[in-house]
C-alpha atoms as a PDB file:
ATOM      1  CA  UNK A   1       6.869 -41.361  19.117  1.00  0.00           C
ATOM      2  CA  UNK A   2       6.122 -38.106  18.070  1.00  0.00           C
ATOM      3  CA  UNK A   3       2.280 -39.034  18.029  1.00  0.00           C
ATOM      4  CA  UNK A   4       2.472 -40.303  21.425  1.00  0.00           C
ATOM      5  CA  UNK A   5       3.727 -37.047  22.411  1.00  0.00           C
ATOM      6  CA  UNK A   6       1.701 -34.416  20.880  1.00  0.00           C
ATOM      7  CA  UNK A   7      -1.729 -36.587  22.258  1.00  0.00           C
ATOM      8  CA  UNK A   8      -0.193 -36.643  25.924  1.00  0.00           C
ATOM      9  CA  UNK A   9       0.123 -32.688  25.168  1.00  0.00           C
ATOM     10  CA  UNK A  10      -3.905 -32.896  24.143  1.00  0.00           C
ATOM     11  CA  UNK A  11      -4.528 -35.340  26.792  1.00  0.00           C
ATOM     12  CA  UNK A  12      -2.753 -33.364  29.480  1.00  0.00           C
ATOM     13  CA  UNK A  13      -5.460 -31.446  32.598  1.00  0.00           C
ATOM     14  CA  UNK A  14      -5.720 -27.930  31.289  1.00  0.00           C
ATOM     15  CA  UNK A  15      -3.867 -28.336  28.146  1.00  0.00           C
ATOM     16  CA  UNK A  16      -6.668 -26.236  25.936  1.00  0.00           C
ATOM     17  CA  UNK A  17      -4.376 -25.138  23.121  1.00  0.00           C
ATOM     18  CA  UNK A  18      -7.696 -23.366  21.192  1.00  0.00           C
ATOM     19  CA  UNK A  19      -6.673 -19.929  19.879  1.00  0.00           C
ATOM     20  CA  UNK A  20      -9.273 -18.254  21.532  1.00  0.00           C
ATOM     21  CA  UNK A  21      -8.068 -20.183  24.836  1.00  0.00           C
ATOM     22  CA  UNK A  22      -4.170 -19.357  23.666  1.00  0.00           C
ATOM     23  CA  UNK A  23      -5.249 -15.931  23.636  1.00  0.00           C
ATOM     24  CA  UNK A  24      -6.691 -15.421  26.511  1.00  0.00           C
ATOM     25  CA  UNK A  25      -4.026 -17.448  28.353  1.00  0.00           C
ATOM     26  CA  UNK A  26      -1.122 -15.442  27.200  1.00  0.00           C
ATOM     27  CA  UNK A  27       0.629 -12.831  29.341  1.00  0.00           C
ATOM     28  CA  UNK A  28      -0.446  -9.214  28.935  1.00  0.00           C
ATOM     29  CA  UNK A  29       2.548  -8.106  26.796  1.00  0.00           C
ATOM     30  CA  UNK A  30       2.176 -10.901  24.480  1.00  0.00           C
ATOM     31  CA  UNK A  31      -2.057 -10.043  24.345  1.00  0.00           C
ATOM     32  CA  UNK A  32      -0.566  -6.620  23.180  1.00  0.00           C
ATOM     33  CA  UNK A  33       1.509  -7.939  20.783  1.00  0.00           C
ATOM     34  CA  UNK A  34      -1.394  -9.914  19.115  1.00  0.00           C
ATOM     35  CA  UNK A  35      -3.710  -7.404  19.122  1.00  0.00           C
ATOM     36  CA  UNK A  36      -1.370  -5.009  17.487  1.00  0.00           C
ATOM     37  CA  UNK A  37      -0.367  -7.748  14.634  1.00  0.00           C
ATOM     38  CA  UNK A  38      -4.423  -8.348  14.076  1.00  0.00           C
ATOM     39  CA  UNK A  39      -4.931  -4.322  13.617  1.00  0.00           C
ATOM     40  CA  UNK A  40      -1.720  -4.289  11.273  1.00  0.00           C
ATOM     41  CA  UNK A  41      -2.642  -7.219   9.183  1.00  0.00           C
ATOM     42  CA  UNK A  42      -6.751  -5.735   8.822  1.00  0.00           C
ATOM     43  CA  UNK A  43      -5.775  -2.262   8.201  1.00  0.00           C
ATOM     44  CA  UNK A  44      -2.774  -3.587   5.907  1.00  0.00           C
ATOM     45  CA  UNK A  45      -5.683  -5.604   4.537  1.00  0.00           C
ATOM     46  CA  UNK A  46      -7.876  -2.495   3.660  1.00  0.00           C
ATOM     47  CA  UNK A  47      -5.086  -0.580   2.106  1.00  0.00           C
ATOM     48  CA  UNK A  48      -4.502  -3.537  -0.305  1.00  0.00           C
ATOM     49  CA  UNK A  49      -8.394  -3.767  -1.101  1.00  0.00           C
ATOM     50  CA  UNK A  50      -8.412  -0.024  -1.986  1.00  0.00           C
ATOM     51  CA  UNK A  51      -5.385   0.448  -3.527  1.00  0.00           C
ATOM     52  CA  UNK A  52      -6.428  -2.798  -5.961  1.00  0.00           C
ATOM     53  CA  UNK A  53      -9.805  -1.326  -6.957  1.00  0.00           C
ATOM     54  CA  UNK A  54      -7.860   2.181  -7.272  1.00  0.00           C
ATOM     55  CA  UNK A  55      -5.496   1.143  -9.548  1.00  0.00           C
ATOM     56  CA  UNK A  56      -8.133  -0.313 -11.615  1.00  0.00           C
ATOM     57  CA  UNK A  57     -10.086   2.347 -11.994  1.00  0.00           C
ATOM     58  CA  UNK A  58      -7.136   4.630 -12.791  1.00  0.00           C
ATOM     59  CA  UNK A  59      -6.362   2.012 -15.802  1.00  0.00           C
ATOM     60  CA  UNK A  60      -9.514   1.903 -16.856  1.00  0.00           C
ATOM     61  CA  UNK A  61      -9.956   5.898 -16.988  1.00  0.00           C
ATOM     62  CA  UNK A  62      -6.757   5.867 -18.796  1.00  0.00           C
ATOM     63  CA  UNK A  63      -8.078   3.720 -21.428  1.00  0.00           C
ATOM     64  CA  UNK A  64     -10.492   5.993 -22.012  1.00  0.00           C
ATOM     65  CA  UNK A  65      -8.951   9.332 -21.868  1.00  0.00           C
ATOM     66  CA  UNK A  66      -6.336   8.074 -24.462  1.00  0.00           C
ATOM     67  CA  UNK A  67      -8.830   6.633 -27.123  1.00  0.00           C
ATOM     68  CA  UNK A  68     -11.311  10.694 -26.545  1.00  0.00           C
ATOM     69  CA  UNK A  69      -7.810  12.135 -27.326  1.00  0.00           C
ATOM     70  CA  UNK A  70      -6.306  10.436 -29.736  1.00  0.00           C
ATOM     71  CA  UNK A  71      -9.838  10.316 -31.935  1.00  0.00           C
ATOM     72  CA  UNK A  72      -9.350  13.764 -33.328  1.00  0.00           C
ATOM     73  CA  UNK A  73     -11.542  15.850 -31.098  1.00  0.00           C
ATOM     74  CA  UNK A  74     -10.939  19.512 -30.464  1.00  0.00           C
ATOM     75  CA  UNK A  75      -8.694  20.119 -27.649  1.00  0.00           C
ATOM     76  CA  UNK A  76     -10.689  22.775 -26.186  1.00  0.00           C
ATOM     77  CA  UNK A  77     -14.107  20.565 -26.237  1.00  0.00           C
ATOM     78  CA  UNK A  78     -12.142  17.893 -24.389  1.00  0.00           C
ATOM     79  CA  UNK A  79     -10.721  20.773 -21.830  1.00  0.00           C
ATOM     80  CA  UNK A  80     -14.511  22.086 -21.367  1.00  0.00           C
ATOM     81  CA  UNK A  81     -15.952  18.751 -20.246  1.00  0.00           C
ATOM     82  CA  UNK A  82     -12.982  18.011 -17.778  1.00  0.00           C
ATOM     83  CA  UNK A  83     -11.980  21.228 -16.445  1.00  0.00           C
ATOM     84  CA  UNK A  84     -14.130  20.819 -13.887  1.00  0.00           C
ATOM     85  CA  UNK A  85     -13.913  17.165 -12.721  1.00  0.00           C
ATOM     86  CA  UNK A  86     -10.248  15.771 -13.805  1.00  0.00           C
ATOM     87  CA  UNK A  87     -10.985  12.779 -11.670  1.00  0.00           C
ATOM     88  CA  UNK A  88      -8.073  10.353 -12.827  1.00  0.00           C
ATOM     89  CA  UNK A  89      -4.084  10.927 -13.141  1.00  0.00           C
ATOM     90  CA  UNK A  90      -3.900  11.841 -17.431  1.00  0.00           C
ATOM     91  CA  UNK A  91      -6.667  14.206 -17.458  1.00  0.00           C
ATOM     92  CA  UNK A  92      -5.062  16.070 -14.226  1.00  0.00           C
ATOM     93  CA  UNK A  93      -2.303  16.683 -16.764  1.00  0.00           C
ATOM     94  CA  UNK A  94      -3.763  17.728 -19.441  1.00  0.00           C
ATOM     95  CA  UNK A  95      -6.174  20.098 -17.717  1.00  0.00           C
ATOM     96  CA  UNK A  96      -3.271  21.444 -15.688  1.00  0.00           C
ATOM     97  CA  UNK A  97      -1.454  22.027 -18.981  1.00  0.00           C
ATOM     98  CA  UNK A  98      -4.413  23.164 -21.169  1.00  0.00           C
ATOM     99  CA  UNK A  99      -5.073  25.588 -17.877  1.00  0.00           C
ATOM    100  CA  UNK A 100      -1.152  27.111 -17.922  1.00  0.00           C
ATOM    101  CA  UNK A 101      -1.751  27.440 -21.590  1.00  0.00           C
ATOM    102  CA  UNK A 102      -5.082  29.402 -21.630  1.00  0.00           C
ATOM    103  CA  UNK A 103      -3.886  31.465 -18.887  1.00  0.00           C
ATOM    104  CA  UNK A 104      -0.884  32.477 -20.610  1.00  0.00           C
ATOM    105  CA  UNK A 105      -1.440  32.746 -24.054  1.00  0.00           C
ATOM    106  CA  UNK A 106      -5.235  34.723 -23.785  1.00  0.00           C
ATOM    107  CA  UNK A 107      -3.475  36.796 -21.530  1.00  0.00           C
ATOM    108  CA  UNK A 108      -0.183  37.648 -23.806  1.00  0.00           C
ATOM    109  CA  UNK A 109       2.303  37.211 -20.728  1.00  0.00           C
ATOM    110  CA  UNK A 110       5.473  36.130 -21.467  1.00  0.00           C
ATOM    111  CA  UNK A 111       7.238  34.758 -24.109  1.00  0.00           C
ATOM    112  CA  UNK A 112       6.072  31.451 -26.529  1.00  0.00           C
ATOM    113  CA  UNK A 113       9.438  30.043 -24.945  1.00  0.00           C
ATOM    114  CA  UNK A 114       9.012  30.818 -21.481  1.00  0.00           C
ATOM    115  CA  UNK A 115       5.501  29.664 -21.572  1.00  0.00           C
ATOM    116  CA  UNK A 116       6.804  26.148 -23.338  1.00  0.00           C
ATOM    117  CA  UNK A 117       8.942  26.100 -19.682  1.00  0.00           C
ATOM    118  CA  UNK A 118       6.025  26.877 -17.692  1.00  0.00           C
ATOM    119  CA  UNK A 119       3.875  23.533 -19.053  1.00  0.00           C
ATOM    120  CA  UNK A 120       6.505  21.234 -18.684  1.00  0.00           C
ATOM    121  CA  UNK A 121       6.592  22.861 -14.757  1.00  0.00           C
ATOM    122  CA  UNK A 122       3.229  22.327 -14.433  1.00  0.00           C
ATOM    123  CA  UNK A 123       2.999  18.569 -16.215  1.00  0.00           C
ATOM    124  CA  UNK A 124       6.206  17.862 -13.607  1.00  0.00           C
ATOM    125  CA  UNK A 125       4.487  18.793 -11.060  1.00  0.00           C
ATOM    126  CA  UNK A 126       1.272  17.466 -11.569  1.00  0.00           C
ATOM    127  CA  UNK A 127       2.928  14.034 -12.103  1.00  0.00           C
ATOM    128  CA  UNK A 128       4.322  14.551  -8.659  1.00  0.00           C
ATOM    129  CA  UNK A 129       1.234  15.658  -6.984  1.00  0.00           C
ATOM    130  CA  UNK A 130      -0.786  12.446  -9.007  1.00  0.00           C
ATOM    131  CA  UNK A 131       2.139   9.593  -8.206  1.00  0.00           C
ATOM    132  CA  UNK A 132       2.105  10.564  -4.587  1.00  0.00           C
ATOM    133  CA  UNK A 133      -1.006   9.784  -4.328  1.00  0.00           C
ATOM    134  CA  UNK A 134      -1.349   6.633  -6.611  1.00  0.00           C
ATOM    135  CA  UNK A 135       1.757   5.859  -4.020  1.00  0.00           C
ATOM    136  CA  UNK A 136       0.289   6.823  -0.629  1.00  0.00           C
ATOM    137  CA  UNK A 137       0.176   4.616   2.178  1.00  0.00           C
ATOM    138  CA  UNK A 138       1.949   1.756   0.404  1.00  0.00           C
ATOM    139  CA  UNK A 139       5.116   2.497   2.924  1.00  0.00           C
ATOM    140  CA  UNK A 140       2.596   1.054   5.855  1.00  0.00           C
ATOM    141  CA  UNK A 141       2.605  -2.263   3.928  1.00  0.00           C
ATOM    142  CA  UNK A 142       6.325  -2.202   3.465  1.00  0.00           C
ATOM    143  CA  UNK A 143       6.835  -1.530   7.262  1.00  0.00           C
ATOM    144  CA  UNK A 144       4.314  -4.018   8.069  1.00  0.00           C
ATOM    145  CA  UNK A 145       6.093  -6.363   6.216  1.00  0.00           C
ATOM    146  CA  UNK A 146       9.658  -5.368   7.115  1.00  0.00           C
ATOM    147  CA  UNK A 147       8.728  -5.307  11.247  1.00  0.00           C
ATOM    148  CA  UNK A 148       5.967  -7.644  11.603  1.00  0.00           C
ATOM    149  CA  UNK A 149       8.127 -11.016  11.776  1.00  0.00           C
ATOM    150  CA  UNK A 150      10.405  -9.598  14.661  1.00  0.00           C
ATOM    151  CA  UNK A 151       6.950  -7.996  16.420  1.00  0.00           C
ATOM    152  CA  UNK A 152       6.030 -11.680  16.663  1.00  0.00           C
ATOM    153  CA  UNK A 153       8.976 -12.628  17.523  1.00  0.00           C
ATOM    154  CA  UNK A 154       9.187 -10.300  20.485  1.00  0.00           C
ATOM    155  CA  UNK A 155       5.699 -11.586  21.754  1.00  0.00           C
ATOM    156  CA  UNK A 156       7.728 -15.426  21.050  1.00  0.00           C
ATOM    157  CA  UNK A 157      10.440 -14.674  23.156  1.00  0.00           C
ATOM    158  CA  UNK A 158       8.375 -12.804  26.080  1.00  0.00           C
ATOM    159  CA  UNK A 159       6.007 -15.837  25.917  1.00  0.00           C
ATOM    160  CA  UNK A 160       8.603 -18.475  26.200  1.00  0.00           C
ATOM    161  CA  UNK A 161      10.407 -16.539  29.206  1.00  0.00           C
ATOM    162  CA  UNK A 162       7.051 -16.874  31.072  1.00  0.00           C
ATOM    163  CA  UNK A 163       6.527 -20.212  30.423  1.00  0.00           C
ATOM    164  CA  UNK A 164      10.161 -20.928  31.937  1.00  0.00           C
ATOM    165  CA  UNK A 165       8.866 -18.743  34.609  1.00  0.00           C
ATOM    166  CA  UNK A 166       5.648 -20.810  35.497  1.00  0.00           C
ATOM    167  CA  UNK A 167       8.374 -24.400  34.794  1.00  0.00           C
ATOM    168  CA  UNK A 168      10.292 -23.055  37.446  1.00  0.00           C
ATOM    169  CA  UNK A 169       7.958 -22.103  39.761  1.00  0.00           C
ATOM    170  CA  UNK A 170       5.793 -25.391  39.533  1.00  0.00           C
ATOM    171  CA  UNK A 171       9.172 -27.338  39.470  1.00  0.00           C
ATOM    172  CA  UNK A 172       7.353 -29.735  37.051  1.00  0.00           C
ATOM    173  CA  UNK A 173       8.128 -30.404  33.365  1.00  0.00           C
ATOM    174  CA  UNK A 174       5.340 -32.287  33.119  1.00  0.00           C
ATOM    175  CA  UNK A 175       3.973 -31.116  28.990  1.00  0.00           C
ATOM    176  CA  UNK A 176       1.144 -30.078  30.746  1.00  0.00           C
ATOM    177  CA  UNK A 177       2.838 -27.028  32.163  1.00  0.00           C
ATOM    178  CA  UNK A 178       5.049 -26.386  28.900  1.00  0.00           C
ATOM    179  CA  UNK A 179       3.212 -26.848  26.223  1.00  0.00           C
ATOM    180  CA  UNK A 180       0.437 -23.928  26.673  1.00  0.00           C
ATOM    181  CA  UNK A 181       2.964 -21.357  27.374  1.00  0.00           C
ATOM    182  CA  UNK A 182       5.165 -22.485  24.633  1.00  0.00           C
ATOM    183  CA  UNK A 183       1.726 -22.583  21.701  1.00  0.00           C
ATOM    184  CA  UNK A 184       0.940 -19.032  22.925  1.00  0.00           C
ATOM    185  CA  UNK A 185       4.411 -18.156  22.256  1.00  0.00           C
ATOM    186  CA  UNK A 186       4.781 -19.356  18.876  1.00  0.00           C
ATOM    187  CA  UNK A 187       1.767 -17.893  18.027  1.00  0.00           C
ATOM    188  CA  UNK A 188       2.588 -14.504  18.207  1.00  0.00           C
ATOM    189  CA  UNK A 189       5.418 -15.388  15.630  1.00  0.00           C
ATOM    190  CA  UNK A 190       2.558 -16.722  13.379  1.00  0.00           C
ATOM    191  CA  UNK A 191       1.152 -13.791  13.406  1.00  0.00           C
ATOM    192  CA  UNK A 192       3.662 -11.882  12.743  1.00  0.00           C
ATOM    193  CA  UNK A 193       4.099 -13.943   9.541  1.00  0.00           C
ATOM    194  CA  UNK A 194       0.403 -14.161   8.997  1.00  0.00           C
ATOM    195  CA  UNK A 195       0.440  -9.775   8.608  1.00  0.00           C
ATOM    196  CA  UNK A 196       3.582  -9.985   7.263  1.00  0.00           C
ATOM    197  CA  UNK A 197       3.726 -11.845   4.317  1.00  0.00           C
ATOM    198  CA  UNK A 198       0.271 -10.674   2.537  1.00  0.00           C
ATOM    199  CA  UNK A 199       2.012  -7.321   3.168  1.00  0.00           C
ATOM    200  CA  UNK A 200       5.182  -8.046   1.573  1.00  0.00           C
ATOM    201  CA  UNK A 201       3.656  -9.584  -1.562  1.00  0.00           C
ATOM    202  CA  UNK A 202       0.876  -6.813  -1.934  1.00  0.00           C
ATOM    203  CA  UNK A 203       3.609  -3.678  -1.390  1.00  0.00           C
ATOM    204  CA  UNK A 204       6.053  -5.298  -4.388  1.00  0.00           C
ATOM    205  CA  UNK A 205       2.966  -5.944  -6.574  1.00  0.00           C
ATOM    206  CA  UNK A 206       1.378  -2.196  -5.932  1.00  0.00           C
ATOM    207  CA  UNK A 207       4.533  -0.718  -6.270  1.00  0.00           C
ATOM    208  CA  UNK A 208       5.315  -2.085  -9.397  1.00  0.00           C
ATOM    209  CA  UNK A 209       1.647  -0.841 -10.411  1.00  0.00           C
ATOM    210  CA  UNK A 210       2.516   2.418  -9.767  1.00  0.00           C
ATOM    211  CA  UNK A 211       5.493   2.678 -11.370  1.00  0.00           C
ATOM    212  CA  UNK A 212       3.374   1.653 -14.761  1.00  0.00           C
ATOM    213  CA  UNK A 213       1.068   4.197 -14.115  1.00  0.00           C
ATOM    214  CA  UNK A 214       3.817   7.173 -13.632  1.00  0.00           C
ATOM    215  CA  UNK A 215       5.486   5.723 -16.240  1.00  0.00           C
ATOM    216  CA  UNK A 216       2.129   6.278 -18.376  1.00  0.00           C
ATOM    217  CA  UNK A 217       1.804   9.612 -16.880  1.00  0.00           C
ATOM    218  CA  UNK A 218       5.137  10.607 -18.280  1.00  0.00           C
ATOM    219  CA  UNK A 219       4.879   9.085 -21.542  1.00  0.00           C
ATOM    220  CA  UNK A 220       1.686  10.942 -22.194  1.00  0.00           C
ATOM    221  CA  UNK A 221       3.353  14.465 -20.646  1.00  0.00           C
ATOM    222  CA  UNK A 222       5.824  14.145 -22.873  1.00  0.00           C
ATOM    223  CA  UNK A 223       3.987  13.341 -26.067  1.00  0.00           C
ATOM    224  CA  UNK A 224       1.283  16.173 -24.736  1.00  0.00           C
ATOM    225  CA  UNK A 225       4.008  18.627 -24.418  1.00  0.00           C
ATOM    226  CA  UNK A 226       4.930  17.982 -27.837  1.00  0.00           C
ATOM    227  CA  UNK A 227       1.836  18.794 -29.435  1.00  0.00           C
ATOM    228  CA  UNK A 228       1.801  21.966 -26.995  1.00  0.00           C
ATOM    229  CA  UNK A 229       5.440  23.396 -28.402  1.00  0.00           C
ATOM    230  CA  UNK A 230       4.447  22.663 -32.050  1.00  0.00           C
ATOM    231  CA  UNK A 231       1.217  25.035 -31.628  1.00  0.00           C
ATOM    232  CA  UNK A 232       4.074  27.493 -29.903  1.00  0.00           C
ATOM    233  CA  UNK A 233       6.173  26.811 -32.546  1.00  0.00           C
ATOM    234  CA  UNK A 234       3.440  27.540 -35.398  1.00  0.00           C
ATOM    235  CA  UNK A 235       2.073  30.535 -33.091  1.00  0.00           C
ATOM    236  CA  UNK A 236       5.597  32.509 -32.622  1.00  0.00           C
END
């Protein structure tokens, strides 16, 4: 039965349930409400794609900053050849903390105890500064994800008012006259899922990537500042 139904729907004058014909078929508001889920679900798309090779990078750089530091060299050679490109999260810190450090022991201001202070300012901050952006634009995926389904929904229920519209107005029931307006209707709700649920997977898998790499960022502050308040320690 069901069969018999869904080819008198194919079979029916006019019934071209295409997407590109569903499209172009569908009221104006519901058009809108496409559109805006296609631009949501590409640019939700290229945040993913960027934030995936970003992340890798920043792992990889990691990697390597850890094994130069922990291999014994001098930490003013390693400050030299980054101060002036500290192009990944860990050697933001420790050039912002080797900086502080310069600055205020060469120049004999303050204390040994205030300056100990001053570094772990400047490593909090710089984690800060280095999460936000490891973080940035990963709320658009989480609002993409949250608002998407009822988006679609919207363009759904304005679709399936129109098509109850056109019933009434043709006085026919025929599935020829339904079934267009209800298929552009429902698909505005799949793609509201379509932008939505990429999104929703991609935001709790890049968040939780982010939190490892602050996490790292901390863990290497922390064992950093240590190193830094022995030499105060030795130097006071």
């Amino acid at each position: 039965m069901n069969g018999e139904v869904a080819q008198a729907v194919l079979d029916a004058p006019g019934a071209d349930l295409s997407l590109i014909s569903m499209f172009l078929g569908a009221h104006i508001i519901v058009k809108l409400v496409m559109i805006g889920l296609l631009a949501a679900s590409v640019w939700s798309w290229a945040i993913i794609i960027e934030k995936l090779i970003l992340y890798a990078r920043t792992r990889r750089a990691m990697d390597q900053f850890e094994k130069i530091f922990w291999s014994g060299q001098s930490l003013e050679e390693l400050y030299r050849s980054l101060v002036s490109r500290p192009n990944h999260a860990l050697a933001a810190l420790f050039v912002a903390a080797m900086r502080e450090w310069k600055r205020s022991h060469e120049g004999g201001r303050g204390t040994f105890t205030s300056l100990n202070q001053r570094i772990e300012k400047v490593l909090d901050v710089t984690i800060v500064r280095e999460a936000e952006r490891l973080e940035s634009r990963l709320l658009f995926l989480a609002t993409v994800g949250s608002a998407a389904p009822f988006v679609g929904l919207f363009g759904t229920v304005w679709g399936i008012m129109t098509s109850f519209q056109a019933i009434a107005a043709s006085k026919n029931t025929n599935l020829s006259v339904v079934a267009p307006g209800i298929a552009e209707a429902l698909f505005a709700t799949a793609m509201g899922l379509l932008a939505a649920i990429p999104a929703v997977i991609a935001y709790n898998k890049l968040s939780s990537d982010a939190g490892r790499l602050s996490t790292r960022m901390e863990s290497f502050a922390d064992e950093f500042s240590a190193i830094l308040s022995r030499q105060i320690d030795e130097r006071s």
